[in-house]
Structure formats: structure tokens, C-alpha cells
Protein backbone atom coordinates (compact mmCIF):
# COMPACT_ATOMS: atom_id res chain seq x y z
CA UNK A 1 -150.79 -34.88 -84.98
CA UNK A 2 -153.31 -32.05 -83.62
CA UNK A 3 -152.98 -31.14 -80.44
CA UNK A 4 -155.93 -33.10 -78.71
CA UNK A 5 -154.22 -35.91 -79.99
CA UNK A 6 -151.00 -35.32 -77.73
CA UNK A 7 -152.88 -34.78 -74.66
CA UNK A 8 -154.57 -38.06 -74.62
CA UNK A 9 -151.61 -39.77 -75.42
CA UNK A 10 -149.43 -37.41 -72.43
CA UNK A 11 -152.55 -38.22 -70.08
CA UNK A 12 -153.10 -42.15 -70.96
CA UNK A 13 -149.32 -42.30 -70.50
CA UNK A 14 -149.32 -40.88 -66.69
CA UNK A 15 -152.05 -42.88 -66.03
CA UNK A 16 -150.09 -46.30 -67.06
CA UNK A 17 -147.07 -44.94 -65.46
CA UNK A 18 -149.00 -44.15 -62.19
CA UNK A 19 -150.78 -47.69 -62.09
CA UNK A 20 -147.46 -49.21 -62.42
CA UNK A 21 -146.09 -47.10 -59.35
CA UNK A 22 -149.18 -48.02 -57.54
CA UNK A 23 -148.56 -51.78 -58.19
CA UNK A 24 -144.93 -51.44 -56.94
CA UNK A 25 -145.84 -49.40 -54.14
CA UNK A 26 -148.39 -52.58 -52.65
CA UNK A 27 -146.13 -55.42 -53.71
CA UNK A 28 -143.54 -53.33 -51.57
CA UNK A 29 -146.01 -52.76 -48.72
CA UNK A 30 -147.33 -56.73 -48.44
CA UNK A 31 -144.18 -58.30 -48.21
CA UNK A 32 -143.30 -59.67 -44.80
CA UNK A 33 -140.00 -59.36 -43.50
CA UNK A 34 -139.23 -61.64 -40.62
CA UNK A 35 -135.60 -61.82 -38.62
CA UNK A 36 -134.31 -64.07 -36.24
CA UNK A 37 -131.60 -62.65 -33.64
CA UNK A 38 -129.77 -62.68 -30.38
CA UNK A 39 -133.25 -60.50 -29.43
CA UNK A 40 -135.71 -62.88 -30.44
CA UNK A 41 -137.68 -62.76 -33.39
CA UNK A 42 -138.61 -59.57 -35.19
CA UNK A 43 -141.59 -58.94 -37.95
CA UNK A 44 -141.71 -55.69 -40.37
């Protein structure tokens, strides 16, 4: 394999690697947390 060759694969590899964080990082910030207590209800 040349060298070219490497660096697209390194590159198109961060790139997946970053859209998966990206996807876990929303799904993370859309979820809804809601509690129920002795201080009434509370919604993160």
C-alpha cells in the first residue's frame, strides 16, 4: 500500500469514528429525564 493510500483510509476512519461520537453525543443530549420526589417534580 503507498502511502496516499493510508491516509485516506486513517482520515475516512476519523471521520466514521467522529460521526458516530456525534450521534451518541445528541441521542445523549435529547433524552428527557423526569423525577418525581418529596420536592415536586424535576425535568433535566
Amino acid at each position: 500500500m503507498n502511502r496516499n493510500t493510508l491516509v485516506v483510509i486513517i482520515i475516512v476512519l476519523a471521520a466514521v469514528v467522529g460521526f458516530f461520537a456525534y450521534q451518541a453525543y445528541e441521542r445523549d443530549q435529547n433524552t428527557l429525564d423526569i423525577s418525581v420526589g418529596e420536592g415536586g417534580v424535576k425535568i433535566d
